[in-house]
Protein backbone atom coordinates (compact mmCIF):
# COMPACT_ATOMS: atom_id res chain seq x y z
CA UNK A 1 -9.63 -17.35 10.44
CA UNK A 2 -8.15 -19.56 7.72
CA UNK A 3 -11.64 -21.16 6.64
CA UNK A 4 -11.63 -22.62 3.38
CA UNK A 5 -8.36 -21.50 2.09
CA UNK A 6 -6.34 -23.65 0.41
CA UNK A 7 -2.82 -23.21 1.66
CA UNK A 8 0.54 -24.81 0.56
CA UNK A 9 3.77 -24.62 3.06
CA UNK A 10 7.11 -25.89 2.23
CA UNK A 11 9.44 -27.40 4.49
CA UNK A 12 6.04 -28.59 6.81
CA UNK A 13 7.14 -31.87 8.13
CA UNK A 14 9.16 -30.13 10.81
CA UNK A 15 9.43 -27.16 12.71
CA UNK A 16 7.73 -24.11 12.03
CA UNK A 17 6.90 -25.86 8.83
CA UNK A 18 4.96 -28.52 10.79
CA UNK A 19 3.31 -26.28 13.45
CA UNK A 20 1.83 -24.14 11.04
CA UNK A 21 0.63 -26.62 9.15
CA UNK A 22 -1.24 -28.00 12.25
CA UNK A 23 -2.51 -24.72 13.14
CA UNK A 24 -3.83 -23.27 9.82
CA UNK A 25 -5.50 -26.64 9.53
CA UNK A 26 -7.19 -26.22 12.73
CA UNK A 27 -8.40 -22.81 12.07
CA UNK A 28 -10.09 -24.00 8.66
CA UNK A 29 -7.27 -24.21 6.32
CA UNK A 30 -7.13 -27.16 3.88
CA UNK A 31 -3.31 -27.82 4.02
CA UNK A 32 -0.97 -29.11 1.15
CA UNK A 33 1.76 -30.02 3.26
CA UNK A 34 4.99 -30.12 1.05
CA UNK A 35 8.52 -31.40 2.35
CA UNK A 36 11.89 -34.14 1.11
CA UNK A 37 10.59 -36.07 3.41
CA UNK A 38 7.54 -38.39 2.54
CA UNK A 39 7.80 -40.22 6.06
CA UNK A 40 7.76 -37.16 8.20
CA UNK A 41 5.17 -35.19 5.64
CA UNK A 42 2.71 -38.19 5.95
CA UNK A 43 2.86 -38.18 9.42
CA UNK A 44 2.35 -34.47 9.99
CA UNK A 45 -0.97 -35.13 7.24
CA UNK A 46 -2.08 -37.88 9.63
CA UNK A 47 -2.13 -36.10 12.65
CA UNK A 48 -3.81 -33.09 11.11
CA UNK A 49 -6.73 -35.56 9.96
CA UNK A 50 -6.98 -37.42 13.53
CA UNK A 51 -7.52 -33.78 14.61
CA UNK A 52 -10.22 -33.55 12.76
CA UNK A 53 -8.58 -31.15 9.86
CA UNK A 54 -7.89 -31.36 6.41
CA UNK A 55 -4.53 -31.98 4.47
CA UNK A 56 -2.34 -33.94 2.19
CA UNK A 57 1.13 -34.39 1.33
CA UNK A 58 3.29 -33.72 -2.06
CA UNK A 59 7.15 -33.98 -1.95
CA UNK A 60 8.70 -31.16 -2.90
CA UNK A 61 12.42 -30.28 -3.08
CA UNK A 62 12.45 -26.23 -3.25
CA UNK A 63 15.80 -26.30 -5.28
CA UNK A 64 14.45 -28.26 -8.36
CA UNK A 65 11.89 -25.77 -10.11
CA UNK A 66 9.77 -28.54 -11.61
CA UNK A 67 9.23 -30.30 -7.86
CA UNK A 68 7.89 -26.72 -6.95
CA UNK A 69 5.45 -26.79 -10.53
CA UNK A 70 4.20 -29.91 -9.58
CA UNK A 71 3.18 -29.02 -5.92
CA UNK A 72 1.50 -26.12 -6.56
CA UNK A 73 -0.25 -27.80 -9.57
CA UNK A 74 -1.45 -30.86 -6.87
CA UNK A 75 -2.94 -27.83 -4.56
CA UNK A 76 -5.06 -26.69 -7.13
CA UNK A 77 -6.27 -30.03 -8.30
CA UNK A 78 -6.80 -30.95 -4.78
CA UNK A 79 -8.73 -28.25 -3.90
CA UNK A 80 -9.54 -26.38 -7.38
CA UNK A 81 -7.44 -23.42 -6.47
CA UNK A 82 -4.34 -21.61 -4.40
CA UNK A 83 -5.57 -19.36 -2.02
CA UNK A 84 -2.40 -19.02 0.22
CA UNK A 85 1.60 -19.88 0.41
CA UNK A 86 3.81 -19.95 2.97
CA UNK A 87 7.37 -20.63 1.69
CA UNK A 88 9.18 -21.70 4.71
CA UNK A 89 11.86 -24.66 3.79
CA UNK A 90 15.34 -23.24 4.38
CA UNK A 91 18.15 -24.58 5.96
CA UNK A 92 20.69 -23.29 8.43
CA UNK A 93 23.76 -21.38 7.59
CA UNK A 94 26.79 -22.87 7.96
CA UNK A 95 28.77 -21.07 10.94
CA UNK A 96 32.02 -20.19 9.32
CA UNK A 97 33.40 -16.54 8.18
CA UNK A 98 33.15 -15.46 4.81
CA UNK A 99 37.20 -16.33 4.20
CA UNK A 100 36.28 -19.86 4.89
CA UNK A 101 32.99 -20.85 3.04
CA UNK A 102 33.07 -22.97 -0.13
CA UNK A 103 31.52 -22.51 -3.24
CA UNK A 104 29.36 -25.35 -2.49
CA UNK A 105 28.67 -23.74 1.14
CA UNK A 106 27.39 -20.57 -0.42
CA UNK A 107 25.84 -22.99 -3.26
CA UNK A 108 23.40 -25.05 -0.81
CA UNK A 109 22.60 -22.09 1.50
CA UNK A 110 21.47 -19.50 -1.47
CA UNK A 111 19.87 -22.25 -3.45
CA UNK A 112 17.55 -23.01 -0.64
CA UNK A 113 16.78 -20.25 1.67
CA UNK A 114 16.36 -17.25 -1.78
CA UNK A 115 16.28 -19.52 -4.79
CA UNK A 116 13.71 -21.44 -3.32
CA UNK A 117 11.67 -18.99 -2.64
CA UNK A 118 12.04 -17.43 -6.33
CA UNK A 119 11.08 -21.09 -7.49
CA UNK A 120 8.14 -21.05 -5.25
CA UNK A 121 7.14 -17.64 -5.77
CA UNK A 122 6.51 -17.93 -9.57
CA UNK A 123 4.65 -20.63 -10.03
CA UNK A 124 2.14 -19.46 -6.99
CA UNK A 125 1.90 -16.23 -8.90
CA UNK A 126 1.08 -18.49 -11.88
CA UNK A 127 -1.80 -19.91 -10.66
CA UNK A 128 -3.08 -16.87 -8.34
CA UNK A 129 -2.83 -14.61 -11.00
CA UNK A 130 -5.92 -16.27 -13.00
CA UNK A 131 -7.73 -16.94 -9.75
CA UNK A 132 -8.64 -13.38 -8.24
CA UNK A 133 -5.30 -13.59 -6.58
CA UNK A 134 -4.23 -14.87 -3.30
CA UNK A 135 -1.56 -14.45 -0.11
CA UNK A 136 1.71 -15.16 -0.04
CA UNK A 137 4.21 -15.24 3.22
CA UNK A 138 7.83 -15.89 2.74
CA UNK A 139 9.42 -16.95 6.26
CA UNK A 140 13.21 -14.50 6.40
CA UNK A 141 14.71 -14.01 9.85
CA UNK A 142 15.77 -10.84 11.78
CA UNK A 143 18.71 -12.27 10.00
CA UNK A 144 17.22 -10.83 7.12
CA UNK A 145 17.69 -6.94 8.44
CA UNK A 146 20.39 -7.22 10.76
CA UNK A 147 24.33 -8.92 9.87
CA UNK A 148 25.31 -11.76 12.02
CA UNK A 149 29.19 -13.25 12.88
CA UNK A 150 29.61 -15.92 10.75
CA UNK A 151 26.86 -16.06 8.78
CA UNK A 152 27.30 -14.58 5.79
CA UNK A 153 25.94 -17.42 3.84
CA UNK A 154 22.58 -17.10 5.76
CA UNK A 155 21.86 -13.48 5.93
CA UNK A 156 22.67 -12.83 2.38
CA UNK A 157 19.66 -15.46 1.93
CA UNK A 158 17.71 -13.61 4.18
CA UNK A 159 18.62 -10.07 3.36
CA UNK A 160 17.24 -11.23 -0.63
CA UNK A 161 14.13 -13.13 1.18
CA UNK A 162 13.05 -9.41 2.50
CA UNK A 163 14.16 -7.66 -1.01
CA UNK A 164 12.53 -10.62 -3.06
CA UNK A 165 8.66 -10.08 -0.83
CA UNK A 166 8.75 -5.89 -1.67
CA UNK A 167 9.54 -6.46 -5.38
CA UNK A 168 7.26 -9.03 -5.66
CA UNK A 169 4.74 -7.36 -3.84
CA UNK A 170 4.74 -4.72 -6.56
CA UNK A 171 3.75 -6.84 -8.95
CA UNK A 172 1.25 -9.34 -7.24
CA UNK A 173 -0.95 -5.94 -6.56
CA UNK A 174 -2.42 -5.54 -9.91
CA UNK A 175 -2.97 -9.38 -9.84
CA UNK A 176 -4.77 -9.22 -6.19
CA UNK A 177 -1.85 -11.15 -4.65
CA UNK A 178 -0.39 -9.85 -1.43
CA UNK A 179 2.83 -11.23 0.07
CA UNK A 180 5.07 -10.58 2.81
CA UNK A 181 7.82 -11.98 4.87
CA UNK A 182 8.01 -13.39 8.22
CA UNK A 183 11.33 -12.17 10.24
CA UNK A 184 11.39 -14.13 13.67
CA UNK A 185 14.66 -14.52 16.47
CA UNK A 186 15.40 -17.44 17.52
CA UNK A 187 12.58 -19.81 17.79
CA UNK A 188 12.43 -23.27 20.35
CA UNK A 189 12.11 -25.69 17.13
CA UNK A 190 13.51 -28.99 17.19
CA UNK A 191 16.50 -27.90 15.25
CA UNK A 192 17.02 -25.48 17.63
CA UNK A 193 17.08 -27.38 20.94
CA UNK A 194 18.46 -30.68 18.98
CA UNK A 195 21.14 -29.06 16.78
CA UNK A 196 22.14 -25.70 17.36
CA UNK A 197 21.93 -26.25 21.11
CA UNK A 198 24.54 -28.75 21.20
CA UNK A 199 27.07 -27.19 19.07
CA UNK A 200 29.66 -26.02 21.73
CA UNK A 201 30.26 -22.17 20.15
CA UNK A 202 26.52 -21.92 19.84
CA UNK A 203 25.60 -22.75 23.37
CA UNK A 204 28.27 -20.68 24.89
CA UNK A 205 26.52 -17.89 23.27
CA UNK A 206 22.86 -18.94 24.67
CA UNK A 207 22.55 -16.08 27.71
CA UNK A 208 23.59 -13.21 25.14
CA UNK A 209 21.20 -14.21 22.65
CA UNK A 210 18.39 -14.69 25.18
CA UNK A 211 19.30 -11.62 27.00
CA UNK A 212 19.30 -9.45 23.37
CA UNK A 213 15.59 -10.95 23.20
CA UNK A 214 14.18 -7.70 24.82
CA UNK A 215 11.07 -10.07 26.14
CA UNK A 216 13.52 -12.36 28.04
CA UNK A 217 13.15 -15.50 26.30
CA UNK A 218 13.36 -17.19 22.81
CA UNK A 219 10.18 -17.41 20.55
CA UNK A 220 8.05 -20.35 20.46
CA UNK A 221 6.78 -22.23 17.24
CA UNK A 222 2.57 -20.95 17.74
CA UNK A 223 3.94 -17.42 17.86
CA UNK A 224 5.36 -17.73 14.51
CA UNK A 225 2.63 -19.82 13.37
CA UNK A 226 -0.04 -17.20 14.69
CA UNK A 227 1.63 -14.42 12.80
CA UNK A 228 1.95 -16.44 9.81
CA UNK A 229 -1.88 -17.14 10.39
CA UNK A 230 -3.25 -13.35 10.57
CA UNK A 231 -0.65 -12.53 7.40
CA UNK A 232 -2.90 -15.42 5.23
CA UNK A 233 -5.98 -13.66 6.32
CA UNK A 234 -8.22 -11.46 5.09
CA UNK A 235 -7.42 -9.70 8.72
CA UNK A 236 -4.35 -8.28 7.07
CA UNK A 237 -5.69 -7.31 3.61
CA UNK A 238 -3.96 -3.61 3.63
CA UNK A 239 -0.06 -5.81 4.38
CA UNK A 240 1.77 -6.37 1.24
CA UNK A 241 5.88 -5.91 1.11
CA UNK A 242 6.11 -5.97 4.61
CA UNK A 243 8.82 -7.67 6.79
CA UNK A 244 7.01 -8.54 9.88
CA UNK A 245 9.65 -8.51 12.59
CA UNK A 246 8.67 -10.99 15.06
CA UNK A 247 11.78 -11.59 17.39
CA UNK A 248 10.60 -10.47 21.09
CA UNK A 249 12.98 -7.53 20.42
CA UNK A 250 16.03 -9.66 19.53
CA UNK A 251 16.72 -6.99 16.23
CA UNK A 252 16.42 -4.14 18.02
């Protein structure tokens, strides 16, 4: 589906990050994994190429504009062009009401999880633009088009994620550049069943949140990376601006 495409994802040594990266390499992508972590990135790249696909690592901190430049400038010397983005690093919100987050709460969260993605967005645009254009999928949440208790910090980010892919599909159109946004519910990723799973107030909320998942059960990682998948392909060449809601019902 992916074959040939050259493909950056941020935040890929872990999580969705990671499982995309495995399975866009397996289905022909040529994968510029990009992460903080060089330890975890390299080890995502050296899996991928025991598996018989192609990859390589960059570190890339989504927060410092110039880390972003130079990743997307090491795709296209890698593989003489950018056909395909998914800007996926974020982190988690920080589970207090509005009336108790800091300014460096609200700081860290937005300067991830939106200005990241602005960071990201620009200098993929910079390169697709000259190249006969490219796809672009920003990963929001059903955060992104529903509110949440105590998470403010979070679904603003979110909310601006699904804003930030229909403006900036309106201007990647002229320039053959498509991009949309990925909205899942909650998804079995490491962080997930190792962090958010333990915190007490969390996990006494674990049957509601399964039971508002319409399906009957929480998302896993290859459903998000499947999505993800068809959104880079040419088998969704009539998408762009869209928030694909993929939550097994949780937002409705």
């Amino acid at each position: 589906m992916l074959n040939g495409k050259a493909i950056l994802i941020t935040g890929a040594a872990s999580g969705i990050g990671r499982r995309c990266a495995e399975v866009f390499a397996a289905n022909g992508a040529r994968v510029l994994v990009t992460d903080l972590s060089a330890e975890a990135g390299a080890e995502v790249v050296e899996g991928i190429r025991n598996a018989g696909g192609e990859a390589a690592f960059q570190p890339c901190n989504v927060t410092d504009e110039a880390s972003v430049a130079a990743a997307v400038d090491k795709a296209v010397s890698l593989y003489g062009r950018l056909d395909g983005a998914m800007n996926n690093a974020g982190i988690e919100m920080r589970n207090k009401p509005v009336h108790e987050l800091t300014a460096e709460d609200i700081a860290a969260v937005l300067g991830v999880d939106l200005v990241g993605v602005f960071y990201c967005l620009k200098h993929q645009f910079r390169v697709m633009k000259d190249s006969g254009g490219g796809a672009i999928v920003n990963t929001a949440s059903s955060s992104g088009i529903r509110g949440q208790i105590n998470a403010s910090d979070y679904v603003a980010a979110k909310h601006g994620v699904v804003g930030l892919t229909k403006a900036v599909a309106c201007d990647g159109g002229p320039l053959g550049i498509r991009v949309n946004a990925l909205c899942p519910g909650l998804i079995m990723t490491p962080m997930a069943k190792d962090r958010l799973m333990q915190d007490p107030v969390f996990s006494e909320a674990l049957e509601g949140l399964r039971q508002r998942h319409v399906i009957g059960r929480f998302g896993e990682m290859d459903e998000i990376a499947n999505a993800a998948m068809f959104l880079l392909s040419d088998m969704s060449s009539f998408m762009t601006g869209s928030p694909m809601i993929v939550d097994g019902g949780y937002a409705i």
